[in-house]
Protein backbone atom coordinates (compact mmCIF):
# COMPACT_ATOMS: atom_id res chain seq x y z
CA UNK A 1 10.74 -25.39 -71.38
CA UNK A 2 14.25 -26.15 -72.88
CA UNK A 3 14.93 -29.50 -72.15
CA UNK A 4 18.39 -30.43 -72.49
CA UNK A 5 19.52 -26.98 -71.00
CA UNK A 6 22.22 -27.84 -69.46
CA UNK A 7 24.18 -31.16 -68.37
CA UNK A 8 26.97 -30.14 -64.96
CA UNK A 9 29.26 -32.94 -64.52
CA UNK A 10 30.65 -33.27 -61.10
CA UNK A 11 34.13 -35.16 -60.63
CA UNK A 12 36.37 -36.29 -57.57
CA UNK A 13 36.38 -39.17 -55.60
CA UNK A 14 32.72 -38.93 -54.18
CA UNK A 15 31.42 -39.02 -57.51
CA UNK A 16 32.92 -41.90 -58.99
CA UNK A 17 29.92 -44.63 -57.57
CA UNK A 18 28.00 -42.02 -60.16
CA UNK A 19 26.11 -40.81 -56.73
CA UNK A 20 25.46 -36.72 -56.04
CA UNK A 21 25.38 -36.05 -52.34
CA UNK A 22 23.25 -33.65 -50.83
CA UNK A 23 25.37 -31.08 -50.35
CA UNK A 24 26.17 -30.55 -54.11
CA UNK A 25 23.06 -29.89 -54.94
CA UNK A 26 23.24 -26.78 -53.01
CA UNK A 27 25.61 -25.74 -56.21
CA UNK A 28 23.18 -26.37 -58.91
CA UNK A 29 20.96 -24.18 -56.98
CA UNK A 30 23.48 -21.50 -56.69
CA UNK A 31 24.16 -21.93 -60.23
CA UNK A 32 20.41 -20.92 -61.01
CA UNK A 33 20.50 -18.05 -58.99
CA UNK A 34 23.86 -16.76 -60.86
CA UNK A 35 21.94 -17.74 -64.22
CA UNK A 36 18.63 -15.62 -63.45
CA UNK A 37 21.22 -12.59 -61.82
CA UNK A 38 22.90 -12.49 -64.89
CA UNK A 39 20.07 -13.03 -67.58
CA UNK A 40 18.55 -9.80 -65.97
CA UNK A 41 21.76 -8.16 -66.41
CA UNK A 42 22.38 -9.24 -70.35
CA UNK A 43 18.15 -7.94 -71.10
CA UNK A 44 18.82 -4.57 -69.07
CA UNK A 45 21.78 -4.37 -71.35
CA UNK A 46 19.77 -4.82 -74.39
CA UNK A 47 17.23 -2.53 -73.68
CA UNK A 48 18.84 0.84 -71.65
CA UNK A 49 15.06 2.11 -71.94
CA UNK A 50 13.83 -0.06 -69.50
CA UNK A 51 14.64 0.00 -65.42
CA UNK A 52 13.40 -3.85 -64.79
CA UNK A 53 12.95 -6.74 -66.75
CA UNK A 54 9.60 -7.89 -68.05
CA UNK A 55 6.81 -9.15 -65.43
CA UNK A 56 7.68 -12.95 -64.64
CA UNK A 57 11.18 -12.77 -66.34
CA UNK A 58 12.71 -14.01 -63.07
CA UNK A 59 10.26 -16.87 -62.34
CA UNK A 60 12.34 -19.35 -63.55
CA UNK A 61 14.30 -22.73 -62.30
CA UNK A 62 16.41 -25.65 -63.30
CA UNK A 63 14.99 -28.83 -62.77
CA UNK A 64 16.26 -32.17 -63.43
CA UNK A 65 14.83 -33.95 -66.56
CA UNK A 66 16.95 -37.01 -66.95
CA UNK A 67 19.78 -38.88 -65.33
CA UNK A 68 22.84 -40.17 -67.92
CA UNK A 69 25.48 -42.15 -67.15
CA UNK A 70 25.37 -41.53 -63.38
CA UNK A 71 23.49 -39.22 -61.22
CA UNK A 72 26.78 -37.23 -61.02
CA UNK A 73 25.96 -35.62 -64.46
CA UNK A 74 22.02 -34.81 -64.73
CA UNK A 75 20.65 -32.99 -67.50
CA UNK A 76 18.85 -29.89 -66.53
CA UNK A 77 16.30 -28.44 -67.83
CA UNK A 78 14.84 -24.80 -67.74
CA UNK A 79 11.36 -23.66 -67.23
CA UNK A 80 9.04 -21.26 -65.99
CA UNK A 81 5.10 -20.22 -66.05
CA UNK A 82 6.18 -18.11 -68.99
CA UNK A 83 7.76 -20.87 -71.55
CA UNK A 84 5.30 -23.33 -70.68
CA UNK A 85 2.28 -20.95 -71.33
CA UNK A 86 4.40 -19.61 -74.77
CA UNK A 87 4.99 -23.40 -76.06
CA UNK A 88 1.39 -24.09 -75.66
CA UNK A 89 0.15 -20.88 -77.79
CA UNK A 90 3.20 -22.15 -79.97
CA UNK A 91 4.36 -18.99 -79.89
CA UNK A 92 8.13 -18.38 -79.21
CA UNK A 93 9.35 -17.03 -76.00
CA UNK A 94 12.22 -14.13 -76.73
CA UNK A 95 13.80 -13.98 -73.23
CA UNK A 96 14.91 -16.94 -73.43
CA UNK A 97 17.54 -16.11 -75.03
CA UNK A 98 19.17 -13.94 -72.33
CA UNK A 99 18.99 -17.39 -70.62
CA UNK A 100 21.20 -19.31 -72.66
CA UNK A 101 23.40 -16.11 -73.05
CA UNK A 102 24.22 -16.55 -69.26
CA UNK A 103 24.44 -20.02 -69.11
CA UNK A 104 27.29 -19.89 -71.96
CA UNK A 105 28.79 -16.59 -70.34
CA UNK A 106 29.04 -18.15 -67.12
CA UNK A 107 31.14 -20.98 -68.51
CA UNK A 108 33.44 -18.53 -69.97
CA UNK A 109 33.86 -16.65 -66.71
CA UNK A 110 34.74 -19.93 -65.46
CA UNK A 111 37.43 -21.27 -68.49
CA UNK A 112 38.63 -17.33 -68.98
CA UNK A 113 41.86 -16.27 -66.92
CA UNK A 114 41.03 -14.60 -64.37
CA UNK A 115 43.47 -11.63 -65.39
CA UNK A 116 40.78 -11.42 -69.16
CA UNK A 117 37.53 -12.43 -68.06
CA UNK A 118 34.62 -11.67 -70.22
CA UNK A 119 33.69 -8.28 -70.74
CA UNK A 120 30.48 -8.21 -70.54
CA UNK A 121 30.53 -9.96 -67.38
CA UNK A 122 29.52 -7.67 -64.46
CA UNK A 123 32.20 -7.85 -61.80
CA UNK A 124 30.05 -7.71 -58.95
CA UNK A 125 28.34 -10.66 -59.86
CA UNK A 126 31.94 -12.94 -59.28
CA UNK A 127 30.57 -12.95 -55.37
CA UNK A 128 28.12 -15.42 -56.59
CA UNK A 129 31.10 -17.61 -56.46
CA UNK A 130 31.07 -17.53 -52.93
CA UNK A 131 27.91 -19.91 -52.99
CA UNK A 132 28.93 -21.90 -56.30
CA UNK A 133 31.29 -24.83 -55.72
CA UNK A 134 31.20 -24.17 -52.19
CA UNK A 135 30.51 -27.83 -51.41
CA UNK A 136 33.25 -28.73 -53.80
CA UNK A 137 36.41 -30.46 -51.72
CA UNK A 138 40.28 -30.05 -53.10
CA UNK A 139 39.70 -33.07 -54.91
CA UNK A 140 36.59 -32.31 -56.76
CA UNK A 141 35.07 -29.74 -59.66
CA UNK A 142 32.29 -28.80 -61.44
CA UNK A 143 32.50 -29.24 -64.70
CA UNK A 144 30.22 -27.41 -67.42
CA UNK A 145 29.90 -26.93 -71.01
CA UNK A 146 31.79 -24.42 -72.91
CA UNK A 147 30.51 -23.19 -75.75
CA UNK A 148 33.41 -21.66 -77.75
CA UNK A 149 36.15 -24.03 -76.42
CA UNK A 150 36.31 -28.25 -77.06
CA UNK A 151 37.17 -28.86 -72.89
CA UNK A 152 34.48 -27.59 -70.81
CA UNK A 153 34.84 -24.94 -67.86
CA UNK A 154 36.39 -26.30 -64.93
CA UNK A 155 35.37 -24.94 -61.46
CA UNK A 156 37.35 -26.25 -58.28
CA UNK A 157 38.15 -24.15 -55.06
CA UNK A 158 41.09 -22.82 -56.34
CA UNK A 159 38.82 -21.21 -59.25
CA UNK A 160 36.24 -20.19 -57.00
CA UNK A 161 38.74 -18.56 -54.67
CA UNK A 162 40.04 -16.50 -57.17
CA UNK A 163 36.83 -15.72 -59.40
CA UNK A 164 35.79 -13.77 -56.33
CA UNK A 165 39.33 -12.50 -55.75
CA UNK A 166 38.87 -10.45 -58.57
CA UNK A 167 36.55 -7.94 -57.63
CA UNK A 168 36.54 -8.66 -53.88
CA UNK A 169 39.29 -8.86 -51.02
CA UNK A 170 37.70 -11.90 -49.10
CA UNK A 171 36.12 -14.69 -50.60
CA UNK A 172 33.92 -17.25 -48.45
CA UNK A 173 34.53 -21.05 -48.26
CA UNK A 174 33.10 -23.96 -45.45
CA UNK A 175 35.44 -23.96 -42.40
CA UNK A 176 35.70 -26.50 -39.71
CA UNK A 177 37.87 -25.20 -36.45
CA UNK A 178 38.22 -26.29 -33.18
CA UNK A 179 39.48 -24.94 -29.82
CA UNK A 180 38.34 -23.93 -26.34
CA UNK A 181 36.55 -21.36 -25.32
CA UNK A 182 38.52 -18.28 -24.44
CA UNK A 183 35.74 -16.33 -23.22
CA UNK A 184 32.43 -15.14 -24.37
CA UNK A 185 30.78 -11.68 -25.16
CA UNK A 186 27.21 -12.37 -24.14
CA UNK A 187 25.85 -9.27 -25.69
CA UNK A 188 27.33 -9.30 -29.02
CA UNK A 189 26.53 -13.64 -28.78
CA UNK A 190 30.18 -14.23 -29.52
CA UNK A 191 32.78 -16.32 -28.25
CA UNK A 192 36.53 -16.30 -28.74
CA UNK A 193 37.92 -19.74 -29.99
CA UNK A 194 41.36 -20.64 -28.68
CA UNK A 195 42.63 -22.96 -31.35
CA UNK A 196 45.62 -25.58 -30.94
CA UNK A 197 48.46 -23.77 -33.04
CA UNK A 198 47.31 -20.09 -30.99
CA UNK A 199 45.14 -18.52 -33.48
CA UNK A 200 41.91 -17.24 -32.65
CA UNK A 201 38.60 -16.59 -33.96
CA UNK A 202 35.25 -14.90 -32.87
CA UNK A 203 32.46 -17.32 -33.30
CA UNK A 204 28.98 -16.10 -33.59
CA UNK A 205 26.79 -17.96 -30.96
CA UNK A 206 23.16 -19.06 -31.38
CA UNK A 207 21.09 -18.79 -28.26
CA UNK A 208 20.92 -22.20 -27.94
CA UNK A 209 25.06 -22.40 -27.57
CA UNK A 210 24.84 -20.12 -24.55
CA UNK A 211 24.46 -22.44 -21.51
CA UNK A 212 27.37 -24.78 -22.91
CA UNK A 213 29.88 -21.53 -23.48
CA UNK A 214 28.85 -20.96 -19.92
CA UNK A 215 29.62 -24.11 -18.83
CA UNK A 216 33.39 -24.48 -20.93
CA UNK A 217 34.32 -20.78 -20.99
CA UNK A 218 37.61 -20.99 -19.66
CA UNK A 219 38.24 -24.68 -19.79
CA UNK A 220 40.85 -25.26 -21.70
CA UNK A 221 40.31 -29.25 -22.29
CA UNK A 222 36.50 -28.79 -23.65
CA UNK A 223 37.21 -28.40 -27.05
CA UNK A 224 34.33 -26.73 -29.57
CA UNK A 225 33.96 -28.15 -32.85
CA UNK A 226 32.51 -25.28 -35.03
CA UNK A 227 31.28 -26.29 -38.72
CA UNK A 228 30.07 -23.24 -40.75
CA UNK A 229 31.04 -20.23 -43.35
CA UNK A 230 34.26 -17.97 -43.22
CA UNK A 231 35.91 -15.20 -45.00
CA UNK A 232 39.19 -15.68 -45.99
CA UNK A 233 41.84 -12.85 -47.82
CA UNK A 234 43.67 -13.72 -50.68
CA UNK A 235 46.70 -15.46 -48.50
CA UNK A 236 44.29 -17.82 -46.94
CA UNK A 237 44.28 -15.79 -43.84
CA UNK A 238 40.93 -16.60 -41.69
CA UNK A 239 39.38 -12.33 -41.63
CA UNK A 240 35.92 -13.78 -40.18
CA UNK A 241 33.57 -16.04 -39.16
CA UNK A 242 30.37 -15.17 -40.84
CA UNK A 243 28.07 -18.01 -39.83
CA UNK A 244 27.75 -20.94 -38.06
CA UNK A 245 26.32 -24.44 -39.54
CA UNK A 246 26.89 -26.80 -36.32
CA UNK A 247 28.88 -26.67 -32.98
CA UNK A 248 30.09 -29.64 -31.25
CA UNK A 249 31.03 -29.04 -27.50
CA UNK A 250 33.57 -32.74 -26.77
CA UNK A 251 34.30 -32.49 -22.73
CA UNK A 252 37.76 -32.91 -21.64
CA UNK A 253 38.76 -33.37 -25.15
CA UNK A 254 42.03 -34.99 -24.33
CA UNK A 255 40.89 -37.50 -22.31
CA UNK A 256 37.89 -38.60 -24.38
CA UNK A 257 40.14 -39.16 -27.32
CA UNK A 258 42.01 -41.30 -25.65
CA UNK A 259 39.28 -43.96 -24.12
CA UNK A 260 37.48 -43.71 -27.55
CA UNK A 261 40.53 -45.13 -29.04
CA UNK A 262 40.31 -47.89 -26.45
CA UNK A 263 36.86 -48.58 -26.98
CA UNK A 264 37.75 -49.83 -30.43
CA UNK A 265 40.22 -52.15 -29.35
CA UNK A 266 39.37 -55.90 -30.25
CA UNK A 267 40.68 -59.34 -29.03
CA UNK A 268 44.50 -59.88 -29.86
CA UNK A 269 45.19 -55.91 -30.62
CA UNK A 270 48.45 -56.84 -29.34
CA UNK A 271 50.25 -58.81 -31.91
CA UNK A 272 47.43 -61.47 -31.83
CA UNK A 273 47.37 -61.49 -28.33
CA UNK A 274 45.75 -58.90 -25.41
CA UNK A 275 42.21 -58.65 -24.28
CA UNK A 276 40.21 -56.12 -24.77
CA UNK A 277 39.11 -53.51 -22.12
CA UNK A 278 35.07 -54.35 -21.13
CA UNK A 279 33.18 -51.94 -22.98
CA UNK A 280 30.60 -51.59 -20.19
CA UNK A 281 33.48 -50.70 -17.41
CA UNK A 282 35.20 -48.72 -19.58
CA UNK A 283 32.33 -46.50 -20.80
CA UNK A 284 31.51 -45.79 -16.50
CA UNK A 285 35.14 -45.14 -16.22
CA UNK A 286 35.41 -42.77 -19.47
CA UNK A 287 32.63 -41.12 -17.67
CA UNK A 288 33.83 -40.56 -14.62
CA UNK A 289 37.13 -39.74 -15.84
CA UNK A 290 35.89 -37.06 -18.43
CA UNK A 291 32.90 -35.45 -15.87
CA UNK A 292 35.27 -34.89 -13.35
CA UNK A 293 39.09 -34.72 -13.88
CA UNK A 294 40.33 -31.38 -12.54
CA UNK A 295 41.76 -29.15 -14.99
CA UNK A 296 44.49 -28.02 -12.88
CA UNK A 297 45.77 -32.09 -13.00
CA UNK A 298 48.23 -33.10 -15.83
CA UNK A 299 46.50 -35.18 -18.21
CA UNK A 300 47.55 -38.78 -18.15
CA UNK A 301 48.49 -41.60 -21.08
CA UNK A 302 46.12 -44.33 -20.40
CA UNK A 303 47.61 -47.70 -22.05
CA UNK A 304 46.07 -51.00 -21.97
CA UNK A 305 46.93 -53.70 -20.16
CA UNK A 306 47.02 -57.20 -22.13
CA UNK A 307 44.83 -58.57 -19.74
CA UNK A 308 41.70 -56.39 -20.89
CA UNK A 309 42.70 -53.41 -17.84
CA UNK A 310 44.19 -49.72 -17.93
CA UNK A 311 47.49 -48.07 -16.53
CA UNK A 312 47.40 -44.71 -16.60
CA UNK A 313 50.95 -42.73 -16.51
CA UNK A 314 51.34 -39.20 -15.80
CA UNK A 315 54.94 -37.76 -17.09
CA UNK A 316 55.39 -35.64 -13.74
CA UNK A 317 57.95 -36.00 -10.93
CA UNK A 318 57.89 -38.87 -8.93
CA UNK A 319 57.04 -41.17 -11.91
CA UNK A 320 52.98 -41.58 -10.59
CA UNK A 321 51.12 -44.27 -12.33
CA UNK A 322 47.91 -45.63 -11.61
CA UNK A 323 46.57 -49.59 -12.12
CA UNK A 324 42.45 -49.53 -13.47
CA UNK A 325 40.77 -52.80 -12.79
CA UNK A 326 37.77 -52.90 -14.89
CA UNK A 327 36.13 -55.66 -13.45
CA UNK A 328 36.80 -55.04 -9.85
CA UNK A 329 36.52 -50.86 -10.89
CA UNK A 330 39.45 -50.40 -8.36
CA UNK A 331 42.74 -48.23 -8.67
CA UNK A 332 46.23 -49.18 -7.06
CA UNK A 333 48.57 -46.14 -7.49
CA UNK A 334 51.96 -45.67 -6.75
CA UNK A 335 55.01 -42.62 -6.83
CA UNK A 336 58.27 -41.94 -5.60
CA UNK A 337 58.38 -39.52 -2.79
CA UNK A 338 61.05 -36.90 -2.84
CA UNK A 339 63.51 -39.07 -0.89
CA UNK A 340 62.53 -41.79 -3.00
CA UNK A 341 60.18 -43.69 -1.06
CA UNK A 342 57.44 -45.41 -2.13
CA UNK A 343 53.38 -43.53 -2.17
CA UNK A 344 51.02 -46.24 -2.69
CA UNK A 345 47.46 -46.60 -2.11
CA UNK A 346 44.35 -48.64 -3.23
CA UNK A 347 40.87 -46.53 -4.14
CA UNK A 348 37.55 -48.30 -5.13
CA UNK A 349 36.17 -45.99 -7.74
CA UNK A 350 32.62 -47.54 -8.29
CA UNK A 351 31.22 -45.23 -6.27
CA UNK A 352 30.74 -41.22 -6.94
CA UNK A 353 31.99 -40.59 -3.14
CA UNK A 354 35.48 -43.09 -3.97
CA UNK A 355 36.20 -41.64 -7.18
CA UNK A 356 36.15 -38.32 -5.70
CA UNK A 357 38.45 -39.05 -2.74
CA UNK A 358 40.99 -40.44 -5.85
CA UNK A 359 40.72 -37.32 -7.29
CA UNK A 360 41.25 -35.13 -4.29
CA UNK A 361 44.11 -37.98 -3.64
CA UNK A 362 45.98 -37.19 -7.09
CA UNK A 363 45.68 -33.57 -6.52
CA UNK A 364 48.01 -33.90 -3.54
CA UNK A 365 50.34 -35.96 -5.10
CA UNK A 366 50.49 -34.86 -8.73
CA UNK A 367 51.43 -31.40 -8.76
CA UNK A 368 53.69 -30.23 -11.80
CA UNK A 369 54.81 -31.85 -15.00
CA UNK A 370 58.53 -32.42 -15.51
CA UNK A 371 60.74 -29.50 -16.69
């Protein structure tokens, strides 16, 4: 075992409470794979006579063997069945050399230009990259040891990007999109993803997505929240989806945004003054609201009343508008006509049967936004 084999530093503003979250550990262990990938590479090198590497050359892994100055630098150590049985016969174990060849190569690849990287190491190996410092935000890097140079090898996502730009016309970084559902292609378990500026993007979908795409294919106001992994060309251009981590289906998107923002409000939002909105009545009428609005409706602005109630304005002719008592869960609503008369009406909307007839009401009375 070498004990002190390496010590990664990790820097940005989630590091600074000297704390690693979970997700960068997923780059130390991409880092071992690189290290044993290219430690088999530097002994095949050696040794053109032989097609593999020695029996149990592989079986090897970092571990963690102490913790200095903050858990956002740990000391690694290597080991395998190998070293441990060799520094009990205290007898040396040569391979271990190719080892520490790749750990210092690998820092060099990382603090070379990408225009003169190392020689001797293999290009195809840079798609490693694609899993190391993939956790790593704008803000952050990965920091290693460098054994020929006094400031260590820094790896951010620009590096990353274009280590595997090098020998590859796509590189692979986390993505989070969002959009509607444009329509779904049930036997390749895709769906097309309508996002907000008019791009789009085929999402692979797991068979548990399937009833939900059903149920929001087409709707433009359901918005999908897809986390996962994407291939991107050298100009930052989106080429592919290649895997999804989580997807997040929010209902009438629009309209959810808005009452969760009201849901937050607190006594005296208004310059020290206003009530706020009942949380109780306002989650049934979010509910309501987002189950059931028709997507052929304009959606509304729903402001708060100082007196702890909603008005809800639609910018359509006629001016509509629309009183919410929470307490009383009641609607008064009121247009102009085309001759400019008044259209006013009351609605209780406690009821599933009242809320209904209030929809069916605004869908004869709300019919196209302004030009």
């Amino acid at each position: 075992m070498i004990h002190n084999f390496i010590q990664p530093r990790f820097t940005g503003p989630r590091f600074e409470s000297h704390t690693l979250p979970v997700d960068a550990w997923r780059d130390l262990a991409a880092y071992e794979a690189l290290l044993i990938e290219l430690a088999k590479r530097l002994f095949l090198h050696k040794h053109p006579e032989r097609q593999r590497v020695p029996k149990g050359f592989s079986d090897v892994h970092l571990a963690i063997s102490s913790v200095e100055a903050g858990s956002a630098s740990p000391v690694l150590a290597l080991a395998s069945a190998a070293m441990l049985s060799a520094r009990l016969s205290l007898f040396p174990f040569p391979e271990q050399v190719y080892f520490i060849q790749a750990r210092d190569l690998i820092a060099e690849c990382i603090a070379a230009p990408e225009s003169a990287l190392p020689e001797n190491f293999p290009r195809e190996l840079l798609s490693h990259f694609n899993q190391l410092g993939r956790s790593l935000r704008k803000d952050e890097a990965l920091e290693l040891p460098c054994p020929n140079n006094v400031q260590a090898a820094v790896l951010n996502s620009e590096k990353r990007k274009k280590l595997v730009l090098a020998a590859n016309a796509v590189y692979e970084r986390e993505v989070e999109l969002s959009g509607s559902i444009g329509e779904a292609d049930w036997e390749r378990s895709t769906f097309r993803l309508r996002q907000a500026d008019g791009n789009q993007a085929i999402i692979p979908m797991p068979e548990n997505f399937r009833e939900k795409a059903g149920q929001s294919g087409g709707r433009t106001r359901d918005y999908v929240f897809v986390k996962g992994i994407a291939a991107y060309n050298s100009w930052d251009r989106l080429e592919k989806v290649l895997s999804v981590e989580s997807l997040e289906v929010i209902k009438n998107y629009p309209l959810a945004t808005q009452f969760d923002d009201l849901a937050q409000l607190e006594a005296g939002w208004h310059d020290g003054q206003g009530d706020a909105p009942d949380t109780n009545k306002l989650e049934i009428i979010a509910q309501k609201f987002i189950d059931s609005y028709p997507e052929h409706l304009p959606v509304p602005n729903i402001i708060p009343t100082q007196d702890g109630n909603l008005l809800l304005e639609w910018d359509t002719e006629g001016e509509p508008s629309a009183d919410i008592n929470l307490a009383e869960l009641c609607v008064a609503f009121h247009a102009f006509g085309l001759n400019g008369e008044d259209i006013e009406k009351d609605f209780q909307i406690g009821k599933s049967e009242d809320f209904e007839s209030f929809l069916a009401f605004l869908s004869d009375h709300i019919q196209s936004r302004r030009a």
